[in-house]
Every structure is written in structure tokens, then in C-alpha cells.
PDB file of N, CA and C in Angstrom:
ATOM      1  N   UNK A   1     101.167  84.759 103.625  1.00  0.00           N
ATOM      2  CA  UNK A   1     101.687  84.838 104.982  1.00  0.00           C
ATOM      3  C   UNK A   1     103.081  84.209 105.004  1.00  0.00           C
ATOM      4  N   UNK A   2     103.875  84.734 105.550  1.00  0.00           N
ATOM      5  CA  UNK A   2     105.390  84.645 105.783  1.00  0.00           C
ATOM      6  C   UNK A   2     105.340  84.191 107.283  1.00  0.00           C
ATOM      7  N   UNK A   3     106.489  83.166 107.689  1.00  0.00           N
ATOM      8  CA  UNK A   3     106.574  82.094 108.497  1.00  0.00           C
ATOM      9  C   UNK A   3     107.558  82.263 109.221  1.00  0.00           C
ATOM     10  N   UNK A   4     108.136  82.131 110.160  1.00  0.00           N
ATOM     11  CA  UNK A   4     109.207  81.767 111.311  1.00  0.00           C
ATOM     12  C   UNK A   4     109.472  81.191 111.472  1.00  0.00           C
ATOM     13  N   UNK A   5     108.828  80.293 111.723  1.00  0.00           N
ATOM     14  CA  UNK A   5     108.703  78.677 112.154  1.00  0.00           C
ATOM     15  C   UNK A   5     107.786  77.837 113.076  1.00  0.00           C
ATOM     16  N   UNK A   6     107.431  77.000 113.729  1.00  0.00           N
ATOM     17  CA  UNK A   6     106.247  75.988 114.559  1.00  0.00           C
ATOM     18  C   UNK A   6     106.360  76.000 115.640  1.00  0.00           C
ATOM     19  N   UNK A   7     105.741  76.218 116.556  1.00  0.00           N
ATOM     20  CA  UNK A   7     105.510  76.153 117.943  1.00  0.00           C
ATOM     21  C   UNK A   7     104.892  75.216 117.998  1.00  0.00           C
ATOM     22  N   UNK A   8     105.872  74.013 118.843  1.00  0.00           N
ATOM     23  CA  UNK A   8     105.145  72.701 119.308  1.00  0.00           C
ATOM     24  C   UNK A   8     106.079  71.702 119.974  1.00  0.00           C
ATOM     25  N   UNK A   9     105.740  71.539 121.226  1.00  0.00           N
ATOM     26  CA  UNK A   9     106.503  71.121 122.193  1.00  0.00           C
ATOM     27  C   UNK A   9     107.074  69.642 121.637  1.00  0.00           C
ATOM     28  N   UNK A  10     108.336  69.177 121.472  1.00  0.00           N
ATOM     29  CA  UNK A  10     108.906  67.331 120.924  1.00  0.00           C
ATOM     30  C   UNK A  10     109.414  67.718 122.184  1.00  0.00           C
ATOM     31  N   UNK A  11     110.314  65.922 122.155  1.00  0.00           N
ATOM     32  CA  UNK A  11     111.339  65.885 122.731  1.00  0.00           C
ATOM     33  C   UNK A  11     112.178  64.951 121.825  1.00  0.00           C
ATOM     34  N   UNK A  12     113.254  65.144 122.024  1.00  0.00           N
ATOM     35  CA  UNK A  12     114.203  64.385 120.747  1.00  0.00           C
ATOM     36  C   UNK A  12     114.073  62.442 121.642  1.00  0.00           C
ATOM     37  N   UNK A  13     114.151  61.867 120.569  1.00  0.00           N
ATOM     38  CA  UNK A  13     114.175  60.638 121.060  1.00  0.00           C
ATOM     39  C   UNK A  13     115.626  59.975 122.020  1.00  0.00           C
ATOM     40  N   UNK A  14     116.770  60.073 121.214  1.00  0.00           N
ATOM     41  CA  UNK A  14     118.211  59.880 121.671  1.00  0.00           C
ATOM     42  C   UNK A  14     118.118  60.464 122.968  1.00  0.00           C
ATOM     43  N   UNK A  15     118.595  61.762 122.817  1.00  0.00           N
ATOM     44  CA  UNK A  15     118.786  62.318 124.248  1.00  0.00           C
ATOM     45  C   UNK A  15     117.786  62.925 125.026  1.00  0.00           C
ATOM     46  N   UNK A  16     116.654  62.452 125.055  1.00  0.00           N
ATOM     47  CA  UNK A  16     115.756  63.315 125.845  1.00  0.00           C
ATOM     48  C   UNK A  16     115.440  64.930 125.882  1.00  0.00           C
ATOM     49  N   UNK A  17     116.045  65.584 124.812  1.00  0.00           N
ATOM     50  CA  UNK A  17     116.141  67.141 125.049  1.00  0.00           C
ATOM     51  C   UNK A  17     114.794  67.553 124.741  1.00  0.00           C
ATOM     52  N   UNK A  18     113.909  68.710 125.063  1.00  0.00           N
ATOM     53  CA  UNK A  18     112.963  69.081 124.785  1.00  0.00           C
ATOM     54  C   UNK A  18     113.047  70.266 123.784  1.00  0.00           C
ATOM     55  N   UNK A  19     112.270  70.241 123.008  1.00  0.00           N
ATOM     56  CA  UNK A  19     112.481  71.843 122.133  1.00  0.00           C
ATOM     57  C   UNK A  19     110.790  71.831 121.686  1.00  0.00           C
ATOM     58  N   UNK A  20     110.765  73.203 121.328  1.00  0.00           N
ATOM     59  CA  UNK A  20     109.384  73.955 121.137  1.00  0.00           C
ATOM     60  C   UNK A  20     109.458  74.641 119.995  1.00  0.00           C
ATOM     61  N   UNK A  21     110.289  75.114 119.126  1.00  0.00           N
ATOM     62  CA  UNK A  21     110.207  75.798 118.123  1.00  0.00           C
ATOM     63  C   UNK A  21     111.240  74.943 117.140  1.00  0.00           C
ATOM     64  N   UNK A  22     110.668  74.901 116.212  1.00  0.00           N
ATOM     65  CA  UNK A  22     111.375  74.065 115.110  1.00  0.00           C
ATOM     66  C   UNK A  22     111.066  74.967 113.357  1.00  0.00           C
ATOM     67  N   UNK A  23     112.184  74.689 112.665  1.00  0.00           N
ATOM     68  CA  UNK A  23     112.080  75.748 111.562  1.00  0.00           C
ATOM     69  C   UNK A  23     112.869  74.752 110.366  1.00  0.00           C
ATOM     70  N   UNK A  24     112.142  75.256 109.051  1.00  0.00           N
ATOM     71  CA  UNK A  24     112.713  74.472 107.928  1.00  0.00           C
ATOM     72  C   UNK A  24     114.150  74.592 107.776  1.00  0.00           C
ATOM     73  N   UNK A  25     115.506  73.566 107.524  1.00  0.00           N
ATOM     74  CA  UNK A  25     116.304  73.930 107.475  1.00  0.00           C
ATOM     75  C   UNK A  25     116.598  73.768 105.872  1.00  0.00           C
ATOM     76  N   UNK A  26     116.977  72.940 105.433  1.00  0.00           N
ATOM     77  CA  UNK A  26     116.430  72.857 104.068  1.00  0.00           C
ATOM     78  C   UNK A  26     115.675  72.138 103.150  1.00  0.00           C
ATOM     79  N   UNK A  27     115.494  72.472 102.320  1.00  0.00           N
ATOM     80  CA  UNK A  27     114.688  71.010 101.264  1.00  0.00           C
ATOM     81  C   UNK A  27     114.907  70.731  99.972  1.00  0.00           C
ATOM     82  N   UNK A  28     114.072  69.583  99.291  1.00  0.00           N
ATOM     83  CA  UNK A  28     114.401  69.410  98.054  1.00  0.00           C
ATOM     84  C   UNK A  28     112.826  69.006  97.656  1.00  0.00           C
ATOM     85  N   UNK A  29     112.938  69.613  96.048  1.00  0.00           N
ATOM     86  CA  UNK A  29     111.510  69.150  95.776  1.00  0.00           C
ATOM     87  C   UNK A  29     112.112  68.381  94.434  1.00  0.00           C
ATOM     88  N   UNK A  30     111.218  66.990  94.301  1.00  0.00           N
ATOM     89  CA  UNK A  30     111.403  65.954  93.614  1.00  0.00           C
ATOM     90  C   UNK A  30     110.370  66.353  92.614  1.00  0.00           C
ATOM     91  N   UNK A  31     110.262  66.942  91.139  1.00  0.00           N
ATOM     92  CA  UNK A  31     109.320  67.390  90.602  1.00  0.00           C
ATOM     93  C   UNK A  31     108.844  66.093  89.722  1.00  0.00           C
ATOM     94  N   UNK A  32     109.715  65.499  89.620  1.00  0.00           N
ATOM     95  CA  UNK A  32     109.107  64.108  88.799  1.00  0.00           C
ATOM     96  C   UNK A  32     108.527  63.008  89.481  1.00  0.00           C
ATOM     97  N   UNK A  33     109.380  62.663  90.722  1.00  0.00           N
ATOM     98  CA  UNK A  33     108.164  61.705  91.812  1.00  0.00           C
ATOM     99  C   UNK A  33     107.537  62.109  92.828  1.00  0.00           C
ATOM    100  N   UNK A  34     107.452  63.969  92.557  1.00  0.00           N
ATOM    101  CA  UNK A  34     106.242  64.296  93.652  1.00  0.00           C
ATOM    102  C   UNK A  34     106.334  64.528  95.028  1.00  0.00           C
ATOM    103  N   UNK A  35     107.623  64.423  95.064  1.00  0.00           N
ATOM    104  CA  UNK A  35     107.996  64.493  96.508  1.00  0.00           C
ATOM    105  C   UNK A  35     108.485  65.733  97.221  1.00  0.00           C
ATOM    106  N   UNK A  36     108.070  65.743  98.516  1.00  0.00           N
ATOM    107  CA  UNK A  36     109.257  67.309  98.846  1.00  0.00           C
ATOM    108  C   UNK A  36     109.588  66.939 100.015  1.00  0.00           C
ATOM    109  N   UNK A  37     110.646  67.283 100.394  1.00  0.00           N
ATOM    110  CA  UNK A  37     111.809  66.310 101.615  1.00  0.00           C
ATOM    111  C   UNK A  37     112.178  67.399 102.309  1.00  0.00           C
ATOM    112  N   UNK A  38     111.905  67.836 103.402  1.00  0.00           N
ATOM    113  CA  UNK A  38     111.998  68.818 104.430  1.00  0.00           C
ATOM    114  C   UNK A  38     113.275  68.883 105.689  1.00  0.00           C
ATOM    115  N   UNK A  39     114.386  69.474 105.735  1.00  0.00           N
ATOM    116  CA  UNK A  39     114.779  69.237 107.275  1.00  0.00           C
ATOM    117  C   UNK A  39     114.463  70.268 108.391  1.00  0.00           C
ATOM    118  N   UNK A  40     114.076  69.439 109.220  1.00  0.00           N
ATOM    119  CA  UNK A  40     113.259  70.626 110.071  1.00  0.00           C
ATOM    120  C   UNK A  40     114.368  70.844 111.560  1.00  0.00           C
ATOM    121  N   UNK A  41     114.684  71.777 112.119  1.00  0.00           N
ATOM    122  CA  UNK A  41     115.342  71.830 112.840  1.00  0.00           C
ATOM    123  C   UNK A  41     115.155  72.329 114.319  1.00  0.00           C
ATOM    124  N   UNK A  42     115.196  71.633 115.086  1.00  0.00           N
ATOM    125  CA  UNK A  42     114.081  71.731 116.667  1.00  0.00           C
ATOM    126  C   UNK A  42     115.381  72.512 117.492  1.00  0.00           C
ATOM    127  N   UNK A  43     114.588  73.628 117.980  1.00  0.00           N
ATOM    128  CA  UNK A  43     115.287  74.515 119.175  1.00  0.00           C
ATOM    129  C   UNK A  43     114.413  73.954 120.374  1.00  0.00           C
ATOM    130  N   UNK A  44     114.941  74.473 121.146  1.00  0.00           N
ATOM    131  CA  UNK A  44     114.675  74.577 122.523  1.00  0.00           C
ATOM    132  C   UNK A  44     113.718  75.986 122.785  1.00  0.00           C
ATOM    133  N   UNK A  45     113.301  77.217 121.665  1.00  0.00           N
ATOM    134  CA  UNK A  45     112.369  78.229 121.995  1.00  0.00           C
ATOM    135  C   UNK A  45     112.942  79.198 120.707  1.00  0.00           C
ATOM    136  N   UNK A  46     111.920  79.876 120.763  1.00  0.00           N
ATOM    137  CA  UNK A  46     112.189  80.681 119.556  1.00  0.00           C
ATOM    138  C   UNK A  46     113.541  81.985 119.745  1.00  0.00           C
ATOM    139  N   UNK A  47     113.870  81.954 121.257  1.00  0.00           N
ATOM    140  CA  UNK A  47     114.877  82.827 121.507  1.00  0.00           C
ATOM    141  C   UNK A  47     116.325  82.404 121.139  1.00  0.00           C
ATOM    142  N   UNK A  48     116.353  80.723 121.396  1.00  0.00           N
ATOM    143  CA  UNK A  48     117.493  80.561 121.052  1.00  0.00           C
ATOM    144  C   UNK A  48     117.355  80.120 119.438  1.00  0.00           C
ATOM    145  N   UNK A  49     116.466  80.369 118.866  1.00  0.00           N
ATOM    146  CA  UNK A  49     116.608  80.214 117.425  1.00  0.00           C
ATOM    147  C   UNK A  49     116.506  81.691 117.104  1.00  0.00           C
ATOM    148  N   UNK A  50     116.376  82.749 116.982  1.00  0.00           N
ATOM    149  CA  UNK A  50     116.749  84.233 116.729  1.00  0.00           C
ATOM    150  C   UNK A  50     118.307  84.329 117.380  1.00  0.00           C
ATOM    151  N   UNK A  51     118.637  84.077 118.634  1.00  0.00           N
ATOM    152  CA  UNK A  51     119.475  84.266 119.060  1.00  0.00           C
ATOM    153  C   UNK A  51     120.967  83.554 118.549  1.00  0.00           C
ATOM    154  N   UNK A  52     120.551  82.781 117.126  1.00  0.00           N
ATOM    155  CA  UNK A  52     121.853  82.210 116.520  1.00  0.00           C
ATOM    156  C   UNK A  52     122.388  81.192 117.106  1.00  0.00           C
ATOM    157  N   UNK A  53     121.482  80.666 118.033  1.00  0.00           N
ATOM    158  CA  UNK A  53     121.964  79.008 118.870  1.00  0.00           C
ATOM    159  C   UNK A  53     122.565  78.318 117.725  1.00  0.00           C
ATOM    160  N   UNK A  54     122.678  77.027 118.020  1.00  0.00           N
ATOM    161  CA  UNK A  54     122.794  76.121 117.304  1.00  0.00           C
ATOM    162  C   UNK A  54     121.179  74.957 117.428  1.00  0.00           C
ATOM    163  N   UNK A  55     120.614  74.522 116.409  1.00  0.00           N
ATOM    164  CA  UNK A  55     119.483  73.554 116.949  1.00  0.00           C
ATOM    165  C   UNK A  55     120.077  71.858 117.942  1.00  0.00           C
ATOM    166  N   UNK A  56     118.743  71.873 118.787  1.00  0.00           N
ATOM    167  CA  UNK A  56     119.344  70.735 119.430  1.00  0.00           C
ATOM    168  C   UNK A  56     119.122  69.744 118.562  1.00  0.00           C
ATOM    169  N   UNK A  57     118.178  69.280 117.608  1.00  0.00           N
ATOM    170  CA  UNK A  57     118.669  67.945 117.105  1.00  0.00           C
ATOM    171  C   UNK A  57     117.495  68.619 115.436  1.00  0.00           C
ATOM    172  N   UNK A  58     117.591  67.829 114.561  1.00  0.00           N
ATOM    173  CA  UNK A  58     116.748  67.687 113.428  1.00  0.00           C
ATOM    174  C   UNK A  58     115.775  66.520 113.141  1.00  0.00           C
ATOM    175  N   UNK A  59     114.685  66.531 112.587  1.00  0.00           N
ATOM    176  CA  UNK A  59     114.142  65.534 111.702  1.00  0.00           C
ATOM    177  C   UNK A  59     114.202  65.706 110.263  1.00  0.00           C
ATOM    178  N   UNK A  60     113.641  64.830 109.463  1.00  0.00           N
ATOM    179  CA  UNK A  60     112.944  64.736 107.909  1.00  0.00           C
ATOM    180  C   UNK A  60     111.390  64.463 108.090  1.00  0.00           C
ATOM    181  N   UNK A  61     110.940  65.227 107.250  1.00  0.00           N
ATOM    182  CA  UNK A  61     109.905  65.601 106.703  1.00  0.00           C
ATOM    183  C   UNK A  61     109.567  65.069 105.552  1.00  0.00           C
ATOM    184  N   UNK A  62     108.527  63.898 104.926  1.00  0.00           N
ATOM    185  CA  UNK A  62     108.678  64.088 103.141  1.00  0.00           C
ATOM    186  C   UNK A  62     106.959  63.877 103.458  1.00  0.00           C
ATOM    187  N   UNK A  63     106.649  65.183 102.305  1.00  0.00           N
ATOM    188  CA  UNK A  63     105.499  65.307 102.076  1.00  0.00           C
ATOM    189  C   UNK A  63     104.990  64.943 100.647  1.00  0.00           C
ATOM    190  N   UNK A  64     104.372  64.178 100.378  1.00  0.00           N
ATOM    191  CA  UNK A  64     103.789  63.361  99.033  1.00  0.00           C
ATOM    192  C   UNK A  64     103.444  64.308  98.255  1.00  0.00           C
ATOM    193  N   UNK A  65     103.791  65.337  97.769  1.00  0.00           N
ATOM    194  CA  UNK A  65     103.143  66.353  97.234  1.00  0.00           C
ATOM    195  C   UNK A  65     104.233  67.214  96.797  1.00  0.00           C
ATOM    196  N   UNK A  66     104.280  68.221  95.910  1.00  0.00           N
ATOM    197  CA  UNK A  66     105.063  69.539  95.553  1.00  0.00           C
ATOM    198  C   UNK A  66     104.495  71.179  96.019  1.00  0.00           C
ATOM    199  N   UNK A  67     104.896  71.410  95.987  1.00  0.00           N
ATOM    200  CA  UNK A  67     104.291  72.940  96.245  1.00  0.00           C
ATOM    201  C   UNK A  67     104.202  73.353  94.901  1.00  0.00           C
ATOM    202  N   UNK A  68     103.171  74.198  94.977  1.00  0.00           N
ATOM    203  CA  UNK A  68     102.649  74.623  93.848  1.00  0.00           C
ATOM    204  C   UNK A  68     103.593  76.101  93.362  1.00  0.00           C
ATOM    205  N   UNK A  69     103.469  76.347  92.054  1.00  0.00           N
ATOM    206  CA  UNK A  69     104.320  76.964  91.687  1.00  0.00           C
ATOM    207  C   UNK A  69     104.681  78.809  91.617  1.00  0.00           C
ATOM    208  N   UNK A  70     103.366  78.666  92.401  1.00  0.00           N
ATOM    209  CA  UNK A  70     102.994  80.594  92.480  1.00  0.00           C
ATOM    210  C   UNK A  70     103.093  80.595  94.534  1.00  0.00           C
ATOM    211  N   UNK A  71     103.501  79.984  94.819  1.00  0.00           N
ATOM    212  CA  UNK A  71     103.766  79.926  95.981  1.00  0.00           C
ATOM    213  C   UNK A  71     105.255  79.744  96.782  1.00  0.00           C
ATOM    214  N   UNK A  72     105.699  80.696  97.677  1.00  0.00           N
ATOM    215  CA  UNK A  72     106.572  80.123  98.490  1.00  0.00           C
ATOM    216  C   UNK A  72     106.849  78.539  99.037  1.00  0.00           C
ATOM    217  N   UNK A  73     108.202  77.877  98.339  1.00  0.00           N
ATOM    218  CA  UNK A  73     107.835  77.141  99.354  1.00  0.00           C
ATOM    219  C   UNK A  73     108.190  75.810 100.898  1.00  0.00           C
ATOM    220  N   UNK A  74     108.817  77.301 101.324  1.00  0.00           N
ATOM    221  CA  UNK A  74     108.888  77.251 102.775  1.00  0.00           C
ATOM    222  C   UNK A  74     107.475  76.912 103.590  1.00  0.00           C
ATOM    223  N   UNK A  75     106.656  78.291 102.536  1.00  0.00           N
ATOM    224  CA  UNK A  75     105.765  78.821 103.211  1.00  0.00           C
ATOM    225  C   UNK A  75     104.564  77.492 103.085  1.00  0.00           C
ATOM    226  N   UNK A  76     104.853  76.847 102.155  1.00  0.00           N
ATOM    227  CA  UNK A  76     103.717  76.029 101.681  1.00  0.00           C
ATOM    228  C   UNK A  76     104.252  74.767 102.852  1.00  0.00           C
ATOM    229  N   UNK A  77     105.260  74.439 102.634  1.00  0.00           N
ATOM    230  CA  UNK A  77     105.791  73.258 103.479  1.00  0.00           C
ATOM    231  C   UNK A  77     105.375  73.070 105.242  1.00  0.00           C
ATOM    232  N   UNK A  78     105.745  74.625 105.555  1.00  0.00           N
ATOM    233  CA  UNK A  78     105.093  74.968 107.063  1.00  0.00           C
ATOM    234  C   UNK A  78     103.828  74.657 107.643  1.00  0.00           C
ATOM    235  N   UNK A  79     102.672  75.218 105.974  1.00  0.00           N
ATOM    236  CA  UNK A  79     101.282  75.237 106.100  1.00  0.00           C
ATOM    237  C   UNK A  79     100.932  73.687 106.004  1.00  0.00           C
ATOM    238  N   UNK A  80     101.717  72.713 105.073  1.00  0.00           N
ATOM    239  CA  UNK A  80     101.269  71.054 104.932  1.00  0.00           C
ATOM    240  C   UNK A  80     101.498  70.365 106.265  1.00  0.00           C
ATOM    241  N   UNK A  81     102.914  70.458 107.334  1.00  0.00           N
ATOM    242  CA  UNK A  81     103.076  69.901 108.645  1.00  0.00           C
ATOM    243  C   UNK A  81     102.767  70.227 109.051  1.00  0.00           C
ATOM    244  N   UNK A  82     101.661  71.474 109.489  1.00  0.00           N
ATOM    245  CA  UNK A  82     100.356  71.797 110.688  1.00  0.00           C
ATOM    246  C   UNK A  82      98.998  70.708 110.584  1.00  0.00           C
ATOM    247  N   UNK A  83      98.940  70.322 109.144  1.00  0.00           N
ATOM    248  CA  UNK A  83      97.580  69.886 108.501  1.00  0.00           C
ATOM    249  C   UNK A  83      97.905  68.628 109.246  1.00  0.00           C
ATOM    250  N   UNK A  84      96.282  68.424 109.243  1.00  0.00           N
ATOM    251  CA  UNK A  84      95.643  66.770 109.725  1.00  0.00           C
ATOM    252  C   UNK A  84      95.594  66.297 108.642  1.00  0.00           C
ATOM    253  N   UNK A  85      96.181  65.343 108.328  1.00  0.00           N
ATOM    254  CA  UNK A  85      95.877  64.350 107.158  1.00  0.00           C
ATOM    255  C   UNK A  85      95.782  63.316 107.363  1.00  0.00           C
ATOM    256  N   UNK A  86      94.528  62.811 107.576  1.00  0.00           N
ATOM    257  CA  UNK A  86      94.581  61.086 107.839  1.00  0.00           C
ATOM    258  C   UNK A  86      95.447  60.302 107.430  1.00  0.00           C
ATOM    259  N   UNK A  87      96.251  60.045 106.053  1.00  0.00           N
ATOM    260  CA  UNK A  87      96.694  58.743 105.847  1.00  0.00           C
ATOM    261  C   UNK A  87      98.015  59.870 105.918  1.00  0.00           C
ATOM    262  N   UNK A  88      98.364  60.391 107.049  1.00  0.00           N
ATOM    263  CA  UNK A  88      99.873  60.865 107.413  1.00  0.00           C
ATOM    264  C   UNK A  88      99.604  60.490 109.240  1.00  0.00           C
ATOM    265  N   UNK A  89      99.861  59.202 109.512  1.00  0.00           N
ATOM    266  CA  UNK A  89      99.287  59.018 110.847  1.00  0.00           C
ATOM    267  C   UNK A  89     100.359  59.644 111.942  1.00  0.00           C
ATOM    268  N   UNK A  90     101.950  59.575 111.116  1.00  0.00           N
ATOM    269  CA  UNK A  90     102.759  59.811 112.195  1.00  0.00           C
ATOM    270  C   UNK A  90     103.740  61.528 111.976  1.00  0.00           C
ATOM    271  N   UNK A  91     102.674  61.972 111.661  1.00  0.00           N
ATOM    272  CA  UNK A  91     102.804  63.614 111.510  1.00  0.00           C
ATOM    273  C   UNK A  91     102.976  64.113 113.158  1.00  0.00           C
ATOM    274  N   UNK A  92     104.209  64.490 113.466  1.00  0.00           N
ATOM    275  CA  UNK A  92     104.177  64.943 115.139  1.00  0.00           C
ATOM    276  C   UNK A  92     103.406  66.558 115.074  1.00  0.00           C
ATOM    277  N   UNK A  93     103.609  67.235 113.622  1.00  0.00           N
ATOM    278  CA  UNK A  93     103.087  68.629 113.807  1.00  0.00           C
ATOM    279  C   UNK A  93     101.645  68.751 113.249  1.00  0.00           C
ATOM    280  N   UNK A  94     100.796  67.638 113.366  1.00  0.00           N
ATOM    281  CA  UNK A  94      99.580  68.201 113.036  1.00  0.00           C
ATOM    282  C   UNK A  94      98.908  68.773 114.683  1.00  0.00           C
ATOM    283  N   UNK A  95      98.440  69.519 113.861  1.00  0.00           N
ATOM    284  CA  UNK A  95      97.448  71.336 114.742  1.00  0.00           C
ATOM    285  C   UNK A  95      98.567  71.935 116.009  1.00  0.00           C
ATOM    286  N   UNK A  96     100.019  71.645 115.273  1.00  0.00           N
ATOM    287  CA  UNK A  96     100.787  72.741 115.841  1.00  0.00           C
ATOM    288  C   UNK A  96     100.425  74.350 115.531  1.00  0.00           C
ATOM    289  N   UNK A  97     100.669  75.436 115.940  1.00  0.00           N
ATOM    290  CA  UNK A  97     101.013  76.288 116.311  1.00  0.00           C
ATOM    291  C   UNK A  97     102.023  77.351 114.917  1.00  0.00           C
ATOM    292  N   UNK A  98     101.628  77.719 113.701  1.00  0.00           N
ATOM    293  CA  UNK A  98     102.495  78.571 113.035  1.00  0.00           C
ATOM    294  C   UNK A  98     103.156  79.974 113.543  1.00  0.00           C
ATOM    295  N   UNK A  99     104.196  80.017 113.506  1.00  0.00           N
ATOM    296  CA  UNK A  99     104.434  81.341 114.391  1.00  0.00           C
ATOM    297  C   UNK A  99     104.895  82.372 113.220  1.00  0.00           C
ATOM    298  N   UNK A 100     103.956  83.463 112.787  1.00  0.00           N
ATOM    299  CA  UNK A 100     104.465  84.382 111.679  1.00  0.00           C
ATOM    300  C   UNK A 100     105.449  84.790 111.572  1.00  0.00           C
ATOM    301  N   UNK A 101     106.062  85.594 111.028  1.00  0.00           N
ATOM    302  CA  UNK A 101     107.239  86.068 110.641  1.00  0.00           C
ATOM    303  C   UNK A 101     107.448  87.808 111.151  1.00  0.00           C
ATOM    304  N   UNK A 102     108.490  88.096 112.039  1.00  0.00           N
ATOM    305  CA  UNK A 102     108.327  89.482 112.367  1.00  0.00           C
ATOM    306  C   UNK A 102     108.746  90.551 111.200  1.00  0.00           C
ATOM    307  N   UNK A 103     108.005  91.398 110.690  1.00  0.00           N
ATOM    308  CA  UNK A 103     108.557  92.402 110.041  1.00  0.00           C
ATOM    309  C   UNK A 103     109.053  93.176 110.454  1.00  0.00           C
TER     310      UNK A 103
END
């Protein structure tokens, strides 16, 4: 499954802005300490992210883990920040919302 990006209501901390759709902007995977470091980039709706906005603000993401190697991985990164993982207490996107990818 091919991805778009997350449906899930933040609000940025600084300026109060609200956004609902947020999408990987880029990453890095650390293959020797395991790491994969995500920037995720929060719109205000999925229109003004098709529509070539600019995002209202970003986070980081680092997920203790690599993506595996027969896998996308955008696609894998998307599927780990939906997941509940207990000892990830301050995950804002667990049981967000994946929004597929239009063909």
C-alpha cells in the first residue's frame, strides 16, 4: 500500500496553528545504530498539501528501528507513526488515520 500522508488533527505548539494532514518530508536511516529520523510536515488539510502550499510548521520523528529492506520506506515509516507502542509514550500519531495514495 502506497501512502499520502496522516490524517490527524495537531496544533503546532509556537503559534497555535492547527493542521490535519501531515506527510514525510524527509529522512535518514542510521543502518548501524538502528535508527530512522523522519521530518514530518503538518498542513492545515490535504488540499493545501496537493495544492503546493507551503507546510505550516514540521516535527522529527526517530523511530528505534530500520525499515526492512524489501520494503518502501516512506511506506514503512507512515505504517510505524500510526502504531501504539507502549514504550513510545509521546507518539502524537498513534491510531491516526493513513490516507492512501491516489492513483
Amino acid at each position: 500500500m502506497i501512502y499520502s500522508g496522516i490524517q490527524h488533527s495537531t496544533t503546532d505548539q509556537i503559534t497555535g496553528a492547527p493542521a490535519a494532514f501531515h506527510v514525510v518530508g524527509t529522512y535518514t536511516v542510521d543502518l548501524r545504530s538502528k535508527l530512522t529520523i523522519a521530518v514530518i510536515l503538518a498542513f492545515f488539510n490535504q488540499d493545501t498539501y496537493f495544492g503546493k502550499k507551503n507546510p505550516l510548521f514540521q516535527t522529527t520523528a526517530t523511530i528505534k528501528a530500520v525499515p526492512p529492506s524489501d520494503m518502501d520506506p516512506v511506506t514503512w515509516i507512515y505504517e510505524h507513526l500510526v502504531q501504539v507502542v507502549e514504550s513510545e509514550t509521546n507518539n502524537v500519531f498513534a491510531n491516526a488515520t493513513l490516507i492512501d495514495a491516489e492513483v
